[in-house]
Protein backbone atom coordinates (compact mmCIF):
# COMPACT_ATOMS: atom_id res chain seq x y z
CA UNK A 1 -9.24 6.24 -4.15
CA UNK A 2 -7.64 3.12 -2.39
CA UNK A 3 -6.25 4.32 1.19
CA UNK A 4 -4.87 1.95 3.82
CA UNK A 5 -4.16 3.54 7.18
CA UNK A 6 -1.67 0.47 8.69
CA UNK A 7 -0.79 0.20 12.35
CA UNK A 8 2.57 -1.97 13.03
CA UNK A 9 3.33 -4.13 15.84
CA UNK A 10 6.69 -5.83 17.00
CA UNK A 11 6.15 -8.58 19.89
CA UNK A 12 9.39 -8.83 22.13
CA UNK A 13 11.27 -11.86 20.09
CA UNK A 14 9.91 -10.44 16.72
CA UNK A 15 7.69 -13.43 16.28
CA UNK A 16 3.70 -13.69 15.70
CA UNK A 17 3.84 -9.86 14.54
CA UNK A 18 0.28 -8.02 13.90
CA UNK A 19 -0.83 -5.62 11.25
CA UNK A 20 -3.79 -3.56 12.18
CA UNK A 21 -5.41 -2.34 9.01
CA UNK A 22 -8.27 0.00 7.86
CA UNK A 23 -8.93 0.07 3.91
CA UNK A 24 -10.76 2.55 2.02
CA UNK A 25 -11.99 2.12 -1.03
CA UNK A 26 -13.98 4.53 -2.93
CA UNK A 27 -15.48 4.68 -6.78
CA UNK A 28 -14.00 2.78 -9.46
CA UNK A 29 -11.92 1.31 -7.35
CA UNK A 30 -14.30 0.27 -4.78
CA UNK A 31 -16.42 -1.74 -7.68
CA UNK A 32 -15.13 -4.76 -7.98
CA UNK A 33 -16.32 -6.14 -4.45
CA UNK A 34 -20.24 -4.90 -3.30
CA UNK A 35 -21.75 -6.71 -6.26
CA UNK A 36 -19.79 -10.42 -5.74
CA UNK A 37 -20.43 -9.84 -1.60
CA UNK A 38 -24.27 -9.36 -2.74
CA UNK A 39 -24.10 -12.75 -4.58
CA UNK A 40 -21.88 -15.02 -2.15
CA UNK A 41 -24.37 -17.17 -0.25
CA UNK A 42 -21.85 -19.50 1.40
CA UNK A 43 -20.50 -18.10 4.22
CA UNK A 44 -17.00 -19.57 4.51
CA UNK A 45 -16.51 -18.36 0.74
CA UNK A 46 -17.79 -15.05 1.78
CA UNK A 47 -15.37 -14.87 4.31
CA UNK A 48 -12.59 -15.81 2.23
CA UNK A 49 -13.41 -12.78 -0.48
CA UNK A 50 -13.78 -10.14 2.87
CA UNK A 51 -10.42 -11.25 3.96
CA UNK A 52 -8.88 -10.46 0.71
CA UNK A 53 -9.70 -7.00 0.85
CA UNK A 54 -7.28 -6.56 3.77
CA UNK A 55 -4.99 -9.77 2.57
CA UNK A 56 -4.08 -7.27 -0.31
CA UNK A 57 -0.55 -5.92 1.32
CA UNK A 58 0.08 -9.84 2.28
CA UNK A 59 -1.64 -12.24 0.53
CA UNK A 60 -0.02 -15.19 3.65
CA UNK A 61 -0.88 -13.23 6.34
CA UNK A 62 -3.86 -14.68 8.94
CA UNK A 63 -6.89 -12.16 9.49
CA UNK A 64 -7.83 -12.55 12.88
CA UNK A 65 -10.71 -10.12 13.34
CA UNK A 66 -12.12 -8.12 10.66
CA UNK A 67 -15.22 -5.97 9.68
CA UNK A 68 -16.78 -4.87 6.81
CA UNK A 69 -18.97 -1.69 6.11
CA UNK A 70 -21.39 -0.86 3.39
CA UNK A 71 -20.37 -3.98 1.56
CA UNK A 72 -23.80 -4.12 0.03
CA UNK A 73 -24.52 -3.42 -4.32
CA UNK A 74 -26.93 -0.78 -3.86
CA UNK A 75 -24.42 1.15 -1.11
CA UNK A 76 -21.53 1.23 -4.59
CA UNK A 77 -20.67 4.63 -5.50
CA UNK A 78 -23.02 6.12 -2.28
CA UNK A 79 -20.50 5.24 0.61
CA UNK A 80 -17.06 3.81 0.67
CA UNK A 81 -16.50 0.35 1.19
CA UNK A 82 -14.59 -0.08 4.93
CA UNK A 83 -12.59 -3.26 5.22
CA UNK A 84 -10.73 -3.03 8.89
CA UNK A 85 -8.98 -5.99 11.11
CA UNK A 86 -6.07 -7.41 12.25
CA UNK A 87 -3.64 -9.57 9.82
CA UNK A 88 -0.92 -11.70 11.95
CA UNK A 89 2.11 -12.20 9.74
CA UNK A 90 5.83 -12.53 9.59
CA UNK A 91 6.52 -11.50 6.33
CA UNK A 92 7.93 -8.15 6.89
CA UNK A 93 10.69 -9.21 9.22
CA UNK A 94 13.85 -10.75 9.07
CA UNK A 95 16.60 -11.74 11.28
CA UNK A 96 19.96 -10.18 10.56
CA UNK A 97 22.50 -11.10 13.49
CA UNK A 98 21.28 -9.35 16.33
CA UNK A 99 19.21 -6.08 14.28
CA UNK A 100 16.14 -6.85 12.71
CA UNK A 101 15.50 -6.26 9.33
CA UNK A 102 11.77 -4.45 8.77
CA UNK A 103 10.74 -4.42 5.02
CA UNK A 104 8.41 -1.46 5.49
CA UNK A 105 7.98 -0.99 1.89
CA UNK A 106 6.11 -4.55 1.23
CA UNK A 107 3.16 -2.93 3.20
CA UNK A 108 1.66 -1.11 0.36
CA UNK A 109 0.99 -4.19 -1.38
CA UNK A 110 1.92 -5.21 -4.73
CA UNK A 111 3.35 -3.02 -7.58
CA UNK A 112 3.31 -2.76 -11.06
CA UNK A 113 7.07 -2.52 -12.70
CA UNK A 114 7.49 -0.92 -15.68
CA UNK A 115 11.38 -1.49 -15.81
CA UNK A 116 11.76 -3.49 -18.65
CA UNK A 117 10.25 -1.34 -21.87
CA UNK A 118 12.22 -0.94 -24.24
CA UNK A 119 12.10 0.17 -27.91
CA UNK A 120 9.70 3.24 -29.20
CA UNK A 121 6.22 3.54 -27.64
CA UNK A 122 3.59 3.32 -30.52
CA UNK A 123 0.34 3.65 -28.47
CA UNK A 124 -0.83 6.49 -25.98
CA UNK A 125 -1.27 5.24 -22.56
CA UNK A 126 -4.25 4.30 -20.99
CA UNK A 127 -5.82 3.08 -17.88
CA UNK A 128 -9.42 2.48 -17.10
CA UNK A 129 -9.94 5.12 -14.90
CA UNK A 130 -8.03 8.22 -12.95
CA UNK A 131 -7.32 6.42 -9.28
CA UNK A 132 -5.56 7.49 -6.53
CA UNK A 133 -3.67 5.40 -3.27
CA UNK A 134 -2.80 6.46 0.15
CA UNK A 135 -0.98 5.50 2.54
CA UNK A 136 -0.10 5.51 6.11
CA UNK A 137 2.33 3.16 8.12
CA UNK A 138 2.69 3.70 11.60
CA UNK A 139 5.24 2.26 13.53
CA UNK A 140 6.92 2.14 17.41
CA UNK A 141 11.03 1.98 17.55
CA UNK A 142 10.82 -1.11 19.77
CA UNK A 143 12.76 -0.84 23.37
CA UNK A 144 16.30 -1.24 23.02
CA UNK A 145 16.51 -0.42 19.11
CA UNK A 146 17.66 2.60 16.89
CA UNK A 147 16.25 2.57 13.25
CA UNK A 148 18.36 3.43 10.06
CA UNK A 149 17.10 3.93 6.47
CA UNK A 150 14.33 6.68 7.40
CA UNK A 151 16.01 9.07 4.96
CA UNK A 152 15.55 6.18 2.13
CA UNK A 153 12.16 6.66 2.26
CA UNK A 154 11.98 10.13 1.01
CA UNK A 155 10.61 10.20 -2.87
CA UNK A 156 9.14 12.36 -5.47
CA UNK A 157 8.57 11.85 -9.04
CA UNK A 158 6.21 13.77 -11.12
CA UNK A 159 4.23 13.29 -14.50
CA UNK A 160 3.68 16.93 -15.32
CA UNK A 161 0.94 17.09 -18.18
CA UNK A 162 -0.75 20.46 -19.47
CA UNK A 163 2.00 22.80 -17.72
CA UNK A 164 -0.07 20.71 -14.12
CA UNK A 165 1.17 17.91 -11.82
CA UNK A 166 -1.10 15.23 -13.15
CA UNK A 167 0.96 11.91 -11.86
CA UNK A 168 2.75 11.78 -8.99
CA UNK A 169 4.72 9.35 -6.07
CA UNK A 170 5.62 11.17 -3.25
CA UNK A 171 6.72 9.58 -0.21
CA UNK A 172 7.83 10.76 3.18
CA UNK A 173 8.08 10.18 7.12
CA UNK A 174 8.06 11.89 10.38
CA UNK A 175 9.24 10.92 13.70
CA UNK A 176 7.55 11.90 17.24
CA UNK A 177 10.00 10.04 19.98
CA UNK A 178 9.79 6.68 19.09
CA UNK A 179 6.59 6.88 17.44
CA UNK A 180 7.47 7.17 13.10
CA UNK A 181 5.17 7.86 10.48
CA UNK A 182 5.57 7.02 7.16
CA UNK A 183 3.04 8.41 4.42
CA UNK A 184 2.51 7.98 0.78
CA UNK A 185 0.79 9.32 -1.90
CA UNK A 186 0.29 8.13 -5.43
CA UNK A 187 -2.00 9.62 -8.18
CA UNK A 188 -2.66 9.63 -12.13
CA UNK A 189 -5.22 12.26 -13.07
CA UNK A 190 -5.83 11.18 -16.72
CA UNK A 191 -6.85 8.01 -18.00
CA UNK A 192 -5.13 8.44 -21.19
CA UNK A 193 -1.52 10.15 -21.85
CA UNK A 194 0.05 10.63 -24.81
CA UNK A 195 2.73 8.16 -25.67
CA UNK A 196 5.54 11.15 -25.68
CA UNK A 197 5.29 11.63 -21.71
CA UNK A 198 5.25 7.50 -21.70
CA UNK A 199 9.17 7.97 -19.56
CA UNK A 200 8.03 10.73 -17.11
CA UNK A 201 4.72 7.89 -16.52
CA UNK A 202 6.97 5.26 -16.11
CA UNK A 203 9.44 6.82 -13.73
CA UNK A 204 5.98 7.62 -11.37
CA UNK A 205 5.12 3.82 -11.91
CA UNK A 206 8.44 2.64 -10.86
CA UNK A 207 8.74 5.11 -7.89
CA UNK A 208 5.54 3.13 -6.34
CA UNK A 209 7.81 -0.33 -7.41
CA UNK A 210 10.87 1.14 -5.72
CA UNK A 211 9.07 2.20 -2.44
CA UNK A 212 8.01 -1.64 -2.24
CA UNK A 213 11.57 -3.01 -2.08
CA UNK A 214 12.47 -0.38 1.16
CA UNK A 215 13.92 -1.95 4.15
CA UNK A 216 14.98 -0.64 7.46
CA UNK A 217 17.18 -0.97 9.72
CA UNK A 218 16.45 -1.77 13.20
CA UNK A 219 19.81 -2.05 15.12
CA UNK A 220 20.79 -3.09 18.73
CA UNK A 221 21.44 0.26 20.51
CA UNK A 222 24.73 0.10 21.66
């Protein structure tokens, strides 16, 4: 499992905006990082490969304060590794006018595309292992705003293999006053389908893709 529980924050002019983030990671997933943390002596270096862990939804953005738990070999595949900090960036806003555009989507990091397959799949598909990503986005309506788009970001596809929902992108949000919460879930059971449910994967793959180009709206309230 890969979760990311992301707090948003606008400043007044929409400038110098912080990301508060708390990453999860947990079994195959997690393995990559304990055992080259357990080798890196130098410390700048060390801090470079930390910050990744929460650079992964913006690779530009500047990690101000950060912490990492059981980041240690011998903790893999006993605890989950905890990356959690604060990323300064700009990257998910953009002026329009007077509104402010807020590319919401960008903040669960990159995405594979699988737009571009064509001809007759040959091979099964596989992947190394069954994963799983959550996610959470938290955001205020600032003072003096409305927000538009919220319905966009309602999405479900479904892989359904052995009569059982064994893929799926689901996406939704709710609002308390001002306060909206936007949650996703993506999953693959499996780590090998057969090649005839290769269109059902690759509509589940291409949900994630899809949910990573949504934008919002925020508009001066009139």
């Amino acid at each position: 499992m890969d979760s990311l529980e992301i707090s948003v924050g606008f400043n007044d002019d929409f400038v110098d905006n912080s990301l508060h983030i708390r990453r999860v990671l947990s079994g195959y997933t997690a393995g990559f990082y304990p055992p080259i943390l357990g080798l890196i002596k130098d410390e700048d270096s060390r801090k470079t490969f930390e910050e990744s862990i929460l650079k992964y939804v913006d690779s530009e953005a500047q990690v101000s304060v950060y912490e990492i738990e059981n980041g240690i070999p011998n903790l893999l595949g006993v605890k989950p590794l905890i990356a959690e900090g604060n990323l300064e960036t700009n990257n998910y806003i953009e002026n329009a006018g007077n509104n402010i555009l807020f590319k919401v989507g960008t903040l669960i990091g990159p995405q594979t595309e699988m737009y571009n397959e064509d001809g007759e799949r040959v091979l099964n598909i596989e992947t190394s292992h069954a994963r799983g990503y959550y996610r959470t986005i938290t955001f205020e309506i600032p003072n003096g705003f409305e927000v538009s788009g919220l319905e966009e970001l309602n999405m479900d596809e479904k892989l359904i293999y052995k009569d059982e929902t064994s893929g799926r992108f689901v996406s939704n949000y709710t609002q308390n006053g001002s306060t909206i919460t936007v949650t996703i879930y993506e999953y693959y059971d499996e780590v090998e389908y057969p090649k005839e449910l290769f269109e059902e994967y690759r509509k589940v793959i291409n949900a994630a893709a899809d949910f990573n180009k949504k934008t919002l709206l925020l508009r001066k309230a009139s």
